[in-house]
Protein backbone atom coordinates (compact mmCIF):
# COMPACT_ATOMS: atom_id res chain seq x y z
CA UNK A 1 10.55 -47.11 79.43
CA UNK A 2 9.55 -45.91 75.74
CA UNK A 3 12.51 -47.32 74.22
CA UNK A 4 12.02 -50.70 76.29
CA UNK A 5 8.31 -50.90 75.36
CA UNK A 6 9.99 -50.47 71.49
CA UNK A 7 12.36 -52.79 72.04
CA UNK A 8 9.89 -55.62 72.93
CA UNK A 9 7.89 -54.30 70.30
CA UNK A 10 10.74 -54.40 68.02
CA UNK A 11 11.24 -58.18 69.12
CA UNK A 12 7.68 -59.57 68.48
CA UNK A 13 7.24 -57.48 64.65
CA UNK A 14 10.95 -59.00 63.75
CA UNK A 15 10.39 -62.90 64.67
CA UNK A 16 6.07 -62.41 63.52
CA UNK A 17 7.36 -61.11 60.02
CA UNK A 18 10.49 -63.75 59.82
CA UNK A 19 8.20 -66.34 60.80
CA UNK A 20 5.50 -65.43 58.32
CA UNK A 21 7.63 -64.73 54.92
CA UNK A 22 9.65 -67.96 55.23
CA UNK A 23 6.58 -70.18 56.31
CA UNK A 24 5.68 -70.46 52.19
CA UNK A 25 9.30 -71.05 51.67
CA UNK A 26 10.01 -73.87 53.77
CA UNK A 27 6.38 -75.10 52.36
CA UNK A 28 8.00 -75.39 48.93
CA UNK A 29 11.14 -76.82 50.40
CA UNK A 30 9.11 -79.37 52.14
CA UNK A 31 7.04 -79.90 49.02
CA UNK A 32 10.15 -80.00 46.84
CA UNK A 33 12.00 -82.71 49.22
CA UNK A 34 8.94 -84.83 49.54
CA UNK A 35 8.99 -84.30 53.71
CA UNK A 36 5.09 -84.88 53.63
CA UNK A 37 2.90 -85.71 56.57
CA UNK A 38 0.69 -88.72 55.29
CA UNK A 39 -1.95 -90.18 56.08
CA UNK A 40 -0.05 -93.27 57.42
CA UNK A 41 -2.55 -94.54 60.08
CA UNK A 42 -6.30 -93.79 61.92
CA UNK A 43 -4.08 -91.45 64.81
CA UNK A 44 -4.19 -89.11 62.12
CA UNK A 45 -6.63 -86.43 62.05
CA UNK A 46 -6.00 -84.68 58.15
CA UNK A 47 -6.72 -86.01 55.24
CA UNK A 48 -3.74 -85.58 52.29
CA UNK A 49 -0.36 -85.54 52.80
CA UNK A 50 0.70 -81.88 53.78
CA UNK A 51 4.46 -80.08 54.32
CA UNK A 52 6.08 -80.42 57.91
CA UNK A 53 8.97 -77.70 57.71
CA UNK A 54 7.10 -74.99 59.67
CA UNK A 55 9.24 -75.22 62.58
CA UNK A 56 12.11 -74.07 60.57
CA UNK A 57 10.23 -70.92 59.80
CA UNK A 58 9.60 -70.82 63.57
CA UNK A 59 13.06 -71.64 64.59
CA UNK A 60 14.57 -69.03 62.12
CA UNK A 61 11.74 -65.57 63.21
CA UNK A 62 13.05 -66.77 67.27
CA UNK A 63 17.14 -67.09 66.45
CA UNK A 64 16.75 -64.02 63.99
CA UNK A 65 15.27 -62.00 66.66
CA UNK A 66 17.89 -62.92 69.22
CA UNK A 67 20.81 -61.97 66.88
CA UNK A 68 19.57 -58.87 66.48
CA UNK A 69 18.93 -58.37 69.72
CA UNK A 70 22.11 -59.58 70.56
CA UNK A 71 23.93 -57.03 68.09
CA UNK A 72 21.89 -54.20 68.78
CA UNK A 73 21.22 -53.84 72.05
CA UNK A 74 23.52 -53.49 75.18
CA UNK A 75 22.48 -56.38 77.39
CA UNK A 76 23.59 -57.23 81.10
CA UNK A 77 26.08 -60.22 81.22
CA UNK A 78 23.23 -62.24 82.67
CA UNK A 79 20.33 -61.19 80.48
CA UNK A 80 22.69 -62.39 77.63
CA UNK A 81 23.89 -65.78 79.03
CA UNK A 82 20.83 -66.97 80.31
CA UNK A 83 19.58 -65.79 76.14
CA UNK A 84 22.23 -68.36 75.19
CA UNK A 85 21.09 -70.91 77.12
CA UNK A 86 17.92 -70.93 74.83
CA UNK A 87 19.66 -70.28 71.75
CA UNK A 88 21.64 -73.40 72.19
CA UNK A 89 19.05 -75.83 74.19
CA UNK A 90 16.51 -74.76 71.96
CA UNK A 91 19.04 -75.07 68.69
CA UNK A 92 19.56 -78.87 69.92
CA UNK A 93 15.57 -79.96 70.38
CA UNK A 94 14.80 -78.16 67.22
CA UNK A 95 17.35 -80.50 64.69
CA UNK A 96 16.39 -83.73 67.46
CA UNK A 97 12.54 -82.45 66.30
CA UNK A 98 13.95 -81.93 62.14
CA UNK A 99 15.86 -85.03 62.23
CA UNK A 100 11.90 -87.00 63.71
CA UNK A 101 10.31 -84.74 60.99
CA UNK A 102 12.91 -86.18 58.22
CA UNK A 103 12.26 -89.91 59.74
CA UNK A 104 8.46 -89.83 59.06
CA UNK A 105 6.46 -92.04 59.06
CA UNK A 106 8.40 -94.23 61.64
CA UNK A 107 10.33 -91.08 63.29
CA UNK A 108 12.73 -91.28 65.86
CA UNK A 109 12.42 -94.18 68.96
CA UNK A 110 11.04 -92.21 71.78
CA UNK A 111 14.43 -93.79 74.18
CA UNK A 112 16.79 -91.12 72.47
CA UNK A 113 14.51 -88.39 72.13
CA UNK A 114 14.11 -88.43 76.16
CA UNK A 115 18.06 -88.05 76.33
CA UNK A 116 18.20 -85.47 73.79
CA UNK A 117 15.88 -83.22 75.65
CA UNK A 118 17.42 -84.11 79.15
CA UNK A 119 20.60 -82.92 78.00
CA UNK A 120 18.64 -79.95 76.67
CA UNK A 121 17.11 -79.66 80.05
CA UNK A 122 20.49 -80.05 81.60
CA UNK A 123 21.59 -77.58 79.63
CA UNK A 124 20.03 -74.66 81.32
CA UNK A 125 20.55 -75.73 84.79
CA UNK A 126 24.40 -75.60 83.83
CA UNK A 127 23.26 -72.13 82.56
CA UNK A 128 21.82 -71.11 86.06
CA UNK A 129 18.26 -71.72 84.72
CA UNK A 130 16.44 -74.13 87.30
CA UNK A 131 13.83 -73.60 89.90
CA UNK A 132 15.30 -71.93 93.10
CA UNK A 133 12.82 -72.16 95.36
CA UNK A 134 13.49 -76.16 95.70
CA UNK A 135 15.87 -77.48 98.24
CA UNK A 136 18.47 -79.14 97.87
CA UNK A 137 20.41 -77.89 95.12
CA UNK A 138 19.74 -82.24 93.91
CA UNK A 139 16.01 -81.63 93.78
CA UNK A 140 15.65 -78.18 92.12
CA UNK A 141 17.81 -79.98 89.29
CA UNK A 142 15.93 -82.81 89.01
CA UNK A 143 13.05 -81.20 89.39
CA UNK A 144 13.58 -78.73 86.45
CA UNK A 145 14.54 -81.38 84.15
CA UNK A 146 11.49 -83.47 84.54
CA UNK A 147 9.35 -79.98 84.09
CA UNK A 148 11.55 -78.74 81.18
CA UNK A 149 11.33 -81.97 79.63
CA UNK A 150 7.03 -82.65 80.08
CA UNK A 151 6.68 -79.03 78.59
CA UNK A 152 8.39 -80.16 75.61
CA UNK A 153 7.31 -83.03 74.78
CA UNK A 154 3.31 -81.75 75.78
CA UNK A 155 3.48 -79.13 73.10
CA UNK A 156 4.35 -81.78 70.70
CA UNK A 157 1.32 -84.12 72.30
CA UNK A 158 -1.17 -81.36 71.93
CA UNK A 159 -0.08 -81.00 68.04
CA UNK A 160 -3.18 -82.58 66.20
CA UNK A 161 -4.91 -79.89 65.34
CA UNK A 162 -4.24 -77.19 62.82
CA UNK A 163 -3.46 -73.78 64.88
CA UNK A 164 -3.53 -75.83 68.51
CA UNK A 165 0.02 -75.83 69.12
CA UNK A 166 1.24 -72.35 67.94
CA UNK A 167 -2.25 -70.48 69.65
CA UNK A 168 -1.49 -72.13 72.52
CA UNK A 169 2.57 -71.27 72.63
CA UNK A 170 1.51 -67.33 71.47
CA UNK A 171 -0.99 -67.05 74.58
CA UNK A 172 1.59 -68.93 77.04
CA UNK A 173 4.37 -66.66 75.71
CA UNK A 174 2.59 -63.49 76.21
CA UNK A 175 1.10 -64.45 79.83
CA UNK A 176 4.64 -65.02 80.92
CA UNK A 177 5.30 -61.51 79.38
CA UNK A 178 2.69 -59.86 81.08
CA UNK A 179 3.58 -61.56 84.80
CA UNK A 180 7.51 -60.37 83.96
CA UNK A 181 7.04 -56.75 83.50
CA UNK A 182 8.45 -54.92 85.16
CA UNK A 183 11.26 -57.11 86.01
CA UNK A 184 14.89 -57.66 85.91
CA UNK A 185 14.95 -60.96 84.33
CA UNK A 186 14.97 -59.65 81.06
CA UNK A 187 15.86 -62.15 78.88
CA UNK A 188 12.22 -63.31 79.82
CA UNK A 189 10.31 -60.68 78.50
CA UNK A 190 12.18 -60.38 74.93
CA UNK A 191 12.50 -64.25 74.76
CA UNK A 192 8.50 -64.05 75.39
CA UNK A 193 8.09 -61.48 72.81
CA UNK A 194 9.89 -63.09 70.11
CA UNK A 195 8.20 -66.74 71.03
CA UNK A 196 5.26 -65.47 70.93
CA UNK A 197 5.75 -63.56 67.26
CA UNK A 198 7.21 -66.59 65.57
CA UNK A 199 4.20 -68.89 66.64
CA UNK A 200 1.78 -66.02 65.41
CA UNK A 201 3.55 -65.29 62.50
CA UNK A 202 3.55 -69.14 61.49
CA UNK A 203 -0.16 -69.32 62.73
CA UNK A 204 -2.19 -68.35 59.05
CA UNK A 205 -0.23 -70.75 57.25
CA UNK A 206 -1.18 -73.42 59.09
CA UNK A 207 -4.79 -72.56 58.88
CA UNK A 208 -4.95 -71.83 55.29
CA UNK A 209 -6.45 -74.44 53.50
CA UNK A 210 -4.62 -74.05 50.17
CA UNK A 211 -1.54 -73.70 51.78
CA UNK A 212 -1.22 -75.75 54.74
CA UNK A 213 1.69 -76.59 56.37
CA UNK A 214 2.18 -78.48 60.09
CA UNK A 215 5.02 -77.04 62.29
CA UNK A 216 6.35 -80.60 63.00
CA UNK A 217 7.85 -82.02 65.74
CA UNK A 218 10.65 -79.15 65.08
CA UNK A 219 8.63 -76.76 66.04
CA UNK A 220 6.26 -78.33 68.83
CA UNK A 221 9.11 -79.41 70.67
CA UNK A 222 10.99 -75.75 70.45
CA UNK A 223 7.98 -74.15 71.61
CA UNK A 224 7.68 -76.71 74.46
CA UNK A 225 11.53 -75.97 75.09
CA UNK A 226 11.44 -71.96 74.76
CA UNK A 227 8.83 -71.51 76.79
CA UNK A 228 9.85 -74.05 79.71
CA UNK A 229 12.67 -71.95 79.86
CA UNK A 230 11.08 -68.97 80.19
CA UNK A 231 9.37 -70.36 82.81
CA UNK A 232 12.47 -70.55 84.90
CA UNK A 233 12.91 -66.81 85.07
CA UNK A 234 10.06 -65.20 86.57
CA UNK A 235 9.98 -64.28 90.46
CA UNK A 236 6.40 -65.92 90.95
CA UNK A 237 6.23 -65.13 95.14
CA UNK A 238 7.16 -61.52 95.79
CA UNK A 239 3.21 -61.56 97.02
CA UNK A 240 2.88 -64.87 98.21
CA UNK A 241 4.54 -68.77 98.33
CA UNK A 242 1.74 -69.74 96.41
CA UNK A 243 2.42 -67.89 93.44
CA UNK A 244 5.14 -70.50 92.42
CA UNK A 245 2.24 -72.75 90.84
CA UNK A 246 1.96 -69.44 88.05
CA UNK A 247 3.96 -71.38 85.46
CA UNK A 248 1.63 -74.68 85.34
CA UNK A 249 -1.88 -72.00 85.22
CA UNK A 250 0.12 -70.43 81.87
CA UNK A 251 0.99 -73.98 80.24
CA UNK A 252 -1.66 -76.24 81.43
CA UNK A 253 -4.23 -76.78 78.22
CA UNK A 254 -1.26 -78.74 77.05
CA UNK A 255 0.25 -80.37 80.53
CA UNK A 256 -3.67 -81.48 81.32
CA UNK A 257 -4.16 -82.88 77.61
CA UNK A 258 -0.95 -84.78 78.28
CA UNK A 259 -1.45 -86.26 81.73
CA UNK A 260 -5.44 -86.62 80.38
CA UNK A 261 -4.48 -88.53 77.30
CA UNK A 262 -1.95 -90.98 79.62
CA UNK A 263 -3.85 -91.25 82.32
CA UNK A 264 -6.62 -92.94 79.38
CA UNK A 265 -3.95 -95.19 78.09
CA UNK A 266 -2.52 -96.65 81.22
CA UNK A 267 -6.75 -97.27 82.27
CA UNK A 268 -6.91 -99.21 78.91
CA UNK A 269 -3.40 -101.01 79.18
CA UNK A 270 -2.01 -99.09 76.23
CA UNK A 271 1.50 -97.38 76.56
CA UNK A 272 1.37 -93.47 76.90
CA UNK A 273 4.27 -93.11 74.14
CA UNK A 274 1.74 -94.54 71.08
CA UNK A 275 -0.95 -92.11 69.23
CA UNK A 276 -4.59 -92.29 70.01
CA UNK A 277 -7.06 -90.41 69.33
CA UNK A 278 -8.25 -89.91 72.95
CA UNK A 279 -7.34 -85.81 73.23
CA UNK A 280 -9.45 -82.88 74.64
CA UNK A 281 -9.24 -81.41 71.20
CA UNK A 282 -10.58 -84.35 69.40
CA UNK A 283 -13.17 -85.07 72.23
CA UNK A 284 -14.70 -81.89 71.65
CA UNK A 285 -14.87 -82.21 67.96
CA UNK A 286 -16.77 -85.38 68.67
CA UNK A 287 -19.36 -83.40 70.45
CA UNK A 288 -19.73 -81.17 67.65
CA UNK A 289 -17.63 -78.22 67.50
CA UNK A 290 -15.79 -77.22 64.64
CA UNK A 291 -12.51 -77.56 64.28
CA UNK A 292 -11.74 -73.63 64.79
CA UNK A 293 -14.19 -73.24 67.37
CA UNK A 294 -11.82 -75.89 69.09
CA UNK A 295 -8.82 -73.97 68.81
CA UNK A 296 -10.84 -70.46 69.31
CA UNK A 297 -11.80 -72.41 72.72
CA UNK A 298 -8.56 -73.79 73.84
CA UNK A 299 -6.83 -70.57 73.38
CA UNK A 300 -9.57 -68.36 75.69
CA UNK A 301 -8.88 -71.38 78.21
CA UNK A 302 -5.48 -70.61 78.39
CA UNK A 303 -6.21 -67.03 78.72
CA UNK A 304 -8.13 -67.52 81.06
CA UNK A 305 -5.68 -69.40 82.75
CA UNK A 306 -3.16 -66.88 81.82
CA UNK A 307 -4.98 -64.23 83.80
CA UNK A 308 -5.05 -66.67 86.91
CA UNK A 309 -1.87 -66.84 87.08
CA UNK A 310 -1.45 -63.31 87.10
CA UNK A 311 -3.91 -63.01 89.50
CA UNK A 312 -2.02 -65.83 91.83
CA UNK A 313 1.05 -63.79 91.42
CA UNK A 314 -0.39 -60.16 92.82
CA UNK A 315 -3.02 -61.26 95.42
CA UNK A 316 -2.85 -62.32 99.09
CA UNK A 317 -2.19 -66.07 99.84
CA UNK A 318 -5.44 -66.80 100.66
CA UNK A 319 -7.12 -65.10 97.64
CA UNK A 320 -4.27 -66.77 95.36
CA UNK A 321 -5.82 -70.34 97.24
CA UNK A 322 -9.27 -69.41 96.23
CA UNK A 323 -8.21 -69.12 92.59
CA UNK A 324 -6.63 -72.23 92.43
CA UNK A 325 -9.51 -73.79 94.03
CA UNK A 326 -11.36 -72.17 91.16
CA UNK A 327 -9.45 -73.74 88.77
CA UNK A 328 -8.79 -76.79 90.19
CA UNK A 329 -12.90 -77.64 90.27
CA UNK A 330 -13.38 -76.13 86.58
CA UNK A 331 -10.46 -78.62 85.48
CA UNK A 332 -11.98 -81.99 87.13
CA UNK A 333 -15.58 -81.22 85.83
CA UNK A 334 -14.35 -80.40 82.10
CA UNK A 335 -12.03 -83.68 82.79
CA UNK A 336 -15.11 -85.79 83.62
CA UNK A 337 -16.78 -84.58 80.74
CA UNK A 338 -14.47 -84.96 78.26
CA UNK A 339 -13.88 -88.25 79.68
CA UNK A 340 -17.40 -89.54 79.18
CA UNK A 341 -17.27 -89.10 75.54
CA UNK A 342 -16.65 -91.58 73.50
CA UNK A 343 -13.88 -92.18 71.15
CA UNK A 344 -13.78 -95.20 68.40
């Protein structure tokens, strides 16, 4: 159990400090290249043009984790396929998400960035990744592709606000950690540990005001990927049928800033697929918190949440009901109010 506990250990320091030393690096590539972020219309909420390459540094503290896992350490068969499976769907979002970075200010049509990430999606079904307790084989597949595919692109939606998107992915990664141990799956627990390392290890960079730098759509959408797969490998009912619902608890500041943010522009005839700023995070800043406090917020909501789902996953059915019910009343009253403010 020591050397385990080291192991995962091992994996979070490795992809934190790979993350964190080529951050400035990709900065000056960025910099260098001219791949700025500008101020191109009113969607946007900073105010110079600032470097977009940090999901390279986030791409390269994951992958460099998993090759040295993969070198040093004498996985199960399984635990190293199913590994591969995010190593390659993850390698293919991340240069769909460099290639939109690249493209800026126009990026890439939103047609063939759905068919990127379904083959993604696909990707790990054909890799035995897919939700099993769904019936028939048909509709756990399709199924898993539509929630594989909303995870991605809702870490990429909730990216407008420095330290949103990475806080959020760290705090997801490490619930999913904490509701996998112990547990045989354990391509989970070391994919969660070195998720969760390079978003932290990315994280002071993209708060530091000298040296800002945004992760991109590289990185929001590997996140999204990453963890949607690590989703897929947890046993969520031992306790109870409920506990299946665990997965949306840990991801659901971004999946309810998503479906809030659409459900706005369908109500005012606008297409969900164009910018606004109509999100939780921007909502909130309108009613006077600061910009940290935001993200200080966001992330003990999806702690919170996080510890829900834990909850949902050890209690009896009808305590894991109550705690939904919980949640589920919490959600529409914050919805309401965020709702009510206004946005011009």
């Amino acid at each position: 159990m020591k050397s385990y506990a080291g192991l995962l250990a091992t994996s979070f320091v490795c992809s934190a400090a790979v993350s964190f030393f080529v951050t400035p690096l990709v900065r000056l590539l960025s910099v260098r290249l001219g791949v700025l972020d500008t101020v191109s219309s009113s969607v946007k909420t900073h105010k110079e043009p600032t470097p977009v390459f940090g999901g390279v540094a986030i791409y390269l503290g994951f992958m460099a984790t998993m090759l040295l896992l993969r070198l040093t350490t004498n996985f199960p068969t399984g635990t190293l396929y199913n590994l591969r499976a995010l190593v390659i769907g993850g390698s293919l979002v991340f240069v769909l998400g460099l290639v939109d970075d690249l493209k800026r200010p126009e990026g890439v049509d939103y047609k063939p960035k759905f068919l990127v990430q379904i083959l993604a999606a696909g990707l790990l079904i054909v890799f035995g990744l897919r939700m099993r307790f769904l019936q028939p084989a048909y509709v756990a597949y399709a199924v898993t592709m539509v929630w594989v595919v909303g995870v991605t692109n809702a870490f990429n939606i909730v990216d407008i606000m420095d330290g949103l998107s990475a806080s959020q992915a760290a705090v997801a990664a490490l619930a999913f950690l904490m509701i996998s141990l112990p547990s045989e799956e354990l391509y989970v627990n070391f994919a969660s540990a070195a998720l969760a390392g390079a978003a932290l290890g990315f994280l002071p960079w993209n708060l530091s005001s000298k040296r800002k730098i945004f992760m991109g759509d590289s990185g929001a959408l590997l996140l999204g990927f990453v963890l949607a797969g690590i989703s897929l490998g947890t046993r969520y009912s031992d306790v109870n049928d409920a506990g299946v619902f665990a997965p949306l608890l840990i991801l659901f500041v971004p999946a309810f800033d998503t479906l809030f943010v659409s459900l706005l522009r369908l109500n005012q005839g606008k297409s969900p697929f164009l910018g606004s700023r109509d999100h939780f995070a921007l909502r909130l800043e309108k009613m006077g918190f600061s910009r940290g406090m935001v993200v200080l917020m966001a992330a003990a909501a999806a702690g919170l949440l996080g510890f829900c789902a834990f909850l949902v996953t050890r209690l009896p059915l009808w305590s894991a009901v109550a705690v939904y019910v919980f949640v589920a009343v919490l959600v529409l009253w914050v919805a309401r109010r965020m709702a009510l403010v206004e946005m011009r």
